[in-house]
Protein backbone atom coordinates (compact mmCIF):
# COMPACT_ATOMS: atom_id res chain seq x y z
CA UNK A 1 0.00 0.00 0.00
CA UNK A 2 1.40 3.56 -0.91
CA UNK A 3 1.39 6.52 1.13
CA UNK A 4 2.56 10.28 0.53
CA UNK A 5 5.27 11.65 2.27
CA UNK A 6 5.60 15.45 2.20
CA UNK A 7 9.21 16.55 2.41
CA UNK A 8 10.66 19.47 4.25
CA UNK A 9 14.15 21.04 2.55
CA UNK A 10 16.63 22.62 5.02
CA UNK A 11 17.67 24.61 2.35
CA UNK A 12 16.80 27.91 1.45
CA UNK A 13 15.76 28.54 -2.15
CA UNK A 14 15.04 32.42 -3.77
CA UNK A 15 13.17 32.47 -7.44
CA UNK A 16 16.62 32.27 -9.05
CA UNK A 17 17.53 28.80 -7.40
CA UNK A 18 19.93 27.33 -4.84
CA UNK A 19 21.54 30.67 -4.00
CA UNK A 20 25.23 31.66 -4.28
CA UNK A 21 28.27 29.79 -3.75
CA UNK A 22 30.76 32.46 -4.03
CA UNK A 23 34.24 31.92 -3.61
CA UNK A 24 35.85 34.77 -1.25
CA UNK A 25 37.00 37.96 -2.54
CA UNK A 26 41.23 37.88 -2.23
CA UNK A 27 42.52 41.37 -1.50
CA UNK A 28 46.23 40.03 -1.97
CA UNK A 29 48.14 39.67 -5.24
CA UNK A 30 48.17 35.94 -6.28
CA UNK A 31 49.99 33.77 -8.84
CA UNK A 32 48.41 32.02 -11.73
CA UNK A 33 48.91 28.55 -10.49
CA UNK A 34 47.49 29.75 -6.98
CA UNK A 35 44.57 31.35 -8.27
CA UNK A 36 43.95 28.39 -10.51
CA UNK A 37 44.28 26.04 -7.08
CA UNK A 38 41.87 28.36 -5.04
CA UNK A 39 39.38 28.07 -8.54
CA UNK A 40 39.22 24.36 -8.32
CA UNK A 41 38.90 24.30 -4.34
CA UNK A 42 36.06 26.71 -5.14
CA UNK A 43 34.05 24.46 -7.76
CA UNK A 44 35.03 21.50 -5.39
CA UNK A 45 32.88 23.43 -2.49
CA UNK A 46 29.99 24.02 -4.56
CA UNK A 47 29.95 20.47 -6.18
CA UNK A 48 29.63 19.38 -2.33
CA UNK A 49 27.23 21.85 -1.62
CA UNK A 50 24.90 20.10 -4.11
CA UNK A 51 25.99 16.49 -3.55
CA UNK A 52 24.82 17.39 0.63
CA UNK A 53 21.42 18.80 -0.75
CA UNK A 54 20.83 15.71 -2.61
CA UNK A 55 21.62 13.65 0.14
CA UNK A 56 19.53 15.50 2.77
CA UNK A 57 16.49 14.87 -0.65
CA UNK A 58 17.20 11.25 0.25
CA UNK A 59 16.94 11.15 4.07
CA UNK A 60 14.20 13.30 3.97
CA UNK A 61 12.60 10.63 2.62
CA UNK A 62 13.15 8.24 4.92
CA UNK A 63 11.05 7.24 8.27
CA UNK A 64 11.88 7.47 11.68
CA UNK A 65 12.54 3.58 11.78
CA UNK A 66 14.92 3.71 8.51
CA UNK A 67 17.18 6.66 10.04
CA UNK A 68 17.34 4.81 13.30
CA UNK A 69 19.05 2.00 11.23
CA UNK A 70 21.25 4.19 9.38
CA UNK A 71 24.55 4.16 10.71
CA UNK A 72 26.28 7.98 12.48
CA UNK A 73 27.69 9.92 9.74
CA UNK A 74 25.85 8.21 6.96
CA UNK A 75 24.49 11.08 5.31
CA UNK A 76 28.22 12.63 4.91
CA UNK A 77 29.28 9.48 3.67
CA UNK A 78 26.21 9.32 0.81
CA UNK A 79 27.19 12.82 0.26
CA UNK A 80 30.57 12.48 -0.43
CA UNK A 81 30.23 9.16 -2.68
CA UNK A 82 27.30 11.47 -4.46
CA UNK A 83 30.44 14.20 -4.92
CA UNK A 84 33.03 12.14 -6.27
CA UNK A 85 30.68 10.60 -9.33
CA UNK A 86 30.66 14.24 -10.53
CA UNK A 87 32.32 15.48 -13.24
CA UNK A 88 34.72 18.36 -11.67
CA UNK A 89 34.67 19.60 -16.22
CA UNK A 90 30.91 19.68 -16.65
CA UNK A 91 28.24 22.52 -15.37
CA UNK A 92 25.50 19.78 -14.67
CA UNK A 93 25.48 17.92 -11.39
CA UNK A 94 23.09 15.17 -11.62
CA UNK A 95 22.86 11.60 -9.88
CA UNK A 96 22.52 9.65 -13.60
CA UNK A 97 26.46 10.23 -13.31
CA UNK A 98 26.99 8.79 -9.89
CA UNK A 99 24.90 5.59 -10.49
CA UNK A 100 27.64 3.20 -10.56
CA UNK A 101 28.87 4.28 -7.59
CA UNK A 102 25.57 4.72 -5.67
CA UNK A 103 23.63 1.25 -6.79
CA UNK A 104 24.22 -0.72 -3.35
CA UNK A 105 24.97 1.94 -1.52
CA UNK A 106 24.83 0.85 2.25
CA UNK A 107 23.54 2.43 4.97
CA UNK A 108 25.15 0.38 7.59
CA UNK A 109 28.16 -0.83 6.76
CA UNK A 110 28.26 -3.09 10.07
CA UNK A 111 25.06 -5.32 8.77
CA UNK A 112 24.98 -4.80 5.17
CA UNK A 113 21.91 -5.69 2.95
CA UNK A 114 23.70 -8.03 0.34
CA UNK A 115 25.10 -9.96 3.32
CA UNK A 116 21.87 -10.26 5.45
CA UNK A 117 19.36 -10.71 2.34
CA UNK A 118 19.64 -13.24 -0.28
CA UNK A 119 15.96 -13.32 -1.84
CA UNK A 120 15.26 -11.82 -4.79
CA UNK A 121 13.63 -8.48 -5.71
CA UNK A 122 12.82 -8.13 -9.20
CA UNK A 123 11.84 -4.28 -10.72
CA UNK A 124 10.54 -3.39 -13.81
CA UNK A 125 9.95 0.21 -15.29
CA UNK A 126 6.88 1.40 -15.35
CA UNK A 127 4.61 3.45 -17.69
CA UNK A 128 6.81 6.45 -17.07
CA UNK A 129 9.48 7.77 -15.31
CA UNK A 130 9.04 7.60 -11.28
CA UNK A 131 7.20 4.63 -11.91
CA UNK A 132 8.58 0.61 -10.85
CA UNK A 133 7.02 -2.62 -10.51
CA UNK A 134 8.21 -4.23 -6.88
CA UNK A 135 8.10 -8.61 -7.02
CA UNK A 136 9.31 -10.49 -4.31
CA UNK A 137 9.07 -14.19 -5.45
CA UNK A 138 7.94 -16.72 -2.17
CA UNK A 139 11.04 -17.06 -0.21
CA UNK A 140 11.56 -18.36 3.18
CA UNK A 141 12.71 -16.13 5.63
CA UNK A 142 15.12 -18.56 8.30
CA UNK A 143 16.95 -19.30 5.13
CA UNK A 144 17.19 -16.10 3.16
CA UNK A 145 17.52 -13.66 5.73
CA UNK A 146 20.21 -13.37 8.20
CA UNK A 147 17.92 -13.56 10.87
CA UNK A 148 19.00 -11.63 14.22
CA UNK A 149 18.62 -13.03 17.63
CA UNK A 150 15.29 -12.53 19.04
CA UNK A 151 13.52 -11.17 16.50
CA UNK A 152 10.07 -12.95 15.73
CA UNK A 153 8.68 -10.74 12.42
CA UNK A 154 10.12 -8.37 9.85
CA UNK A 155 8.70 -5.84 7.23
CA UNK A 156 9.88 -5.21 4.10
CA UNK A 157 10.07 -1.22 2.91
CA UNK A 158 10.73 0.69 -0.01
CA UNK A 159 11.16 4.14 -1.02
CA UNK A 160 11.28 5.86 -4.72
CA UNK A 161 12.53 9.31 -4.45
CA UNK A 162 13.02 12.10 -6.64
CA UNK A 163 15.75 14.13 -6.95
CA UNK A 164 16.40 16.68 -9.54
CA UNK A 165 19.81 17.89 -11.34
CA UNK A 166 21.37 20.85 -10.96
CA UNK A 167 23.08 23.49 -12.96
CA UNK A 168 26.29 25.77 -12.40
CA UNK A 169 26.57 29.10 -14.21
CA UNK A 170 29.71 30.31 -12.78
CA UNK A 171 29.22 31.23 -9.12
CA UNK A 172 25.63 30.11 -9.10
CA UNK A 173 24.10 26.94 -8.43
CA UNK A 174 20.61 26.67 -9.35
CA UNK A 175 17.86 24.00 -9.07
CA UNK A 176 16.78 22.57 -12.55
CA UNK A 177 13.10 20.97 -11.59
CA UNK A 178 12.04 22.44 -8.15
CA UNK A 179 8.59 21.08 -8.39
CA UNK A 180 9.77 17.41 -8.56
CA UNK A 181 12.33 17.46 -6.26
CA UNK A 182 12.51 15.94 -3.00
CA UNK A 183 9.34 13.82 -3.78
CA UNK A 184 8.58 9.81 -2.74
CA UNK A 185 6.44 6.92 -2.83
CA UNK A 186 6.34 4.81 -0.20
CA UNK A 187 5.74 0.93 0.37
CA UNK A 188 6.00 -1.52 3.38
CA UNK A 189 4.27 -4.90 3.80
CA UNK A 190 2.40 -5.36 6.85
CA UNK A 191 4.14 -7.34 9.65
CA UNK A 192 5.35 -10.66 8.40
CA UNK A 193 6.22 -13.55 10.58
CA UNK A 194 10.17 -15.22 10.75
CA UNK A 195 8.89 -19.15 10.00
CA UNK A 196 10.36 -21.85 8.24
CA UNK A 197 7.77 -22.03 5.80
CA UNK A 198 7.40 -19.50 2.28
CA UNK A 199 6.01 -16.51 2.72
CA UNK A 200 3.37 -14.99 -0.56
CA UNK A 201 5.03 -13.60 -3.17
CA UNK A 202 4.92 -10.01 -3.34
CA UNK A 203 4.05 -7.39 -5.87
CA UNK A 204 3.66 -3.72 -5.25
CA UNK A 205 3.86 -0.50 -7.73
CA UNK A 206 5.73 2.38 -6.58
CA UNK A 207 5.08 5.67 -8.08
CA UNK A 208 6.32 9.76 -6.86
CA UNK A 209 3.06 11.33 -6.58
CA UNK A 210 1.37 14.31 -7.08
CA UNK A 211 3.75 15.55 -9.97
CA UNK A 212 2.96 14.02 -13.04
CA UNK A 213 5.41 12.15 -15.06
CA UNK A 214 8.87 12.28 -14.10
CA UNK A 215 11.31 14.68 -15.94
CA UNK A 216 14.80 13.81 -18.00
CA UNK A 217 16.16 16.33 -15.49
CA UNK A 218 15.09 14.49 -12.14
CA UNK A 219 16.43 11.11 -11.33
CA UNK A 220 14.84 8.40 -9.54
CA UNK A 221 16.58 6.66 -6.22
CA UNK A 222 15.05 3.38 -4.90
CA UNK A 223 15.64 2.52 -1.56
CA UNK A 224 14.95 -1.13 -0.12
CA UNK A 225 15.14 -2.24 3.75
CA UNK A 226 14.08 -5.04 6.13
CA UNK A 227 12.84 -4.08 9.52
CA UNK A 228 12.99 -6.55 12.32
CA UNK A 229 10.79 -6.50 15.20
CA UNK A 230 10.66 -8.43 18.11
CA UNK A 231 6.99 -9.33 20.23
CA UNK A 232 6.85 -9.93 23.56
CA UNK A 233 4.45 -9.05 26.21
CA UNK A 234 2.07 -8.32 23.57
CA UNK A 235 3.70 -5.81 21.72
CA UNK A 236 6.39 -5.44 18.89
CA UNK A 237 9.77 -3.64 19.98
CA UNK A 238 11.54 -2.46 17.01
CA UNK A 239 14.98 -3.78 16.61
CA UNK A 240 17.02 -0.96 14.75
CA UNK A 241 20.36 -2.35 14.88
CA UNK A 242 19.56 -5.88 13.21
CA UNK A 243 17.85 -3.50 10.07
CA UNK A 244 19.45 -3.87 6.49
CA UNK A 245 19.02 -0.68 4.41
CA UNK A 246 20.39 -0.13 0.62
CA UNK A 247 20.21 1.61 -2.61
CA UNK A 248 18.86 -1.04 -4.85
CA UNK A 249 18.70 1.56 -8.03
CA UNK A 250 19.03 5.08 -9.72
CA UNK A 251 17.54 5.79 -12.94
């Protein structure tokens, strides 16, 4: 079942886009080569600047259950992997040029999803952009899950999340598709039990809502986790440390 998610931006945007990035003004004579070094730190800064925007689009996105099982520092370290697939030559700054570097991206490195998880989730595009087809085949959880101690069900979640490019005209960094940015779709099984026995396969259709079909200038991030719960004394305690959390895809 999908639910909207509105998103709140920590950043500050004026009609003309992200803002300014200005390097500081140098009242000192410099050399070439030192002016040229102090150029590149600047375009460095300001390819960050973006690359920490995109990842606060992304964790945004996420509930308070998924950023529990996110490991400290993990939206510096998506940051910085989203910073080094840009090209340092090139005035766009989009995620389409960081996907081979973001596709199984980790969010805690200390119980990873490829190591905990070996069904299979199989995706297919949709009618448009922003749009995937979610199938889980029956699998049985004891034997494809790394299974922590205690825990008695699990839930499986998902999250498709738009983020757009962005553009750099010399100093200035500016949003290419505000509207669509920052968007998600949102899907999670209800509580399933940790048996011996196949679960029902699974089949769900994740869309970003309320903006139409997706742009060529916003990419698409899917995020997939398992949740592990323990219930005792007739309740479920949520067991964020046992939680596996990746990026399956970016298109």
């Amino acid at each position: 079942m999908s639910r909207n998610l509105e998103l709140r931006s920590t950043f500050q945007f004026s009609g003309e886009g992200l803002g300014t990035l200005a390097q500081p003004k140098e009242t000192r004579f410099t050399s070439t080569s030192q002016q040229a070094a102090e150029a590149t730190e600047s375009v460095n800064k300001n390819n960050y600047g973006v690359a920490t925007l995109m990842s606060k689009a992304i964790f945004n996105a996420l509930d308070a259950d998924m950023l529990e099982m996110a490991e400290s520092y993990c939206s510096k370290r998506l940051a910085s992997t989203i910073n080094k697939g840009f090209d340092s030559g090139k005035n766009l700054l989009s995620l389409r040029n960081t996907t081979s570097s973001l596709e199984g991206f980790e969010f805690n490195t200390e119980n990873t999803f490829n190591a905990g998880c070996c069904t299979k989730f199989c995706l297919r595009e949709g009618a448009h952009k922003g749009h995937i087809i979610l199938h889980v085949p029956a699998f049985v959880p004891e034997k494809e899950l790394n299974i922590p101690k205690d825990a008695t069900n699990f839930k499986i979640s998902a999250r498709l999340i738009s983020v757009s490019d962005f553009e750099r005209n010399g100093e200035q960094v500016s949003i290419n598709n505000k509207v669509q940015h920052a968007k998600v779709g949102i899907y999670e099984t209800t509580m399933l039990p940790v048996l011996r026995i196949s679960t029902q396969p699974l089949t769900a259709q994740l869309s970003i809502p309320g903006v139409g079909a997706i742009h060529n200038d916003v990419s698409a991030v899917l995020i997939m986790a398992i949740k592990f719960y323990s219930y005792k004394d007739s309740k479920f305690s949520f067991m964020p440390e046992s939680g596996m959390m990746k990026i399956k895809t970016v298109h």
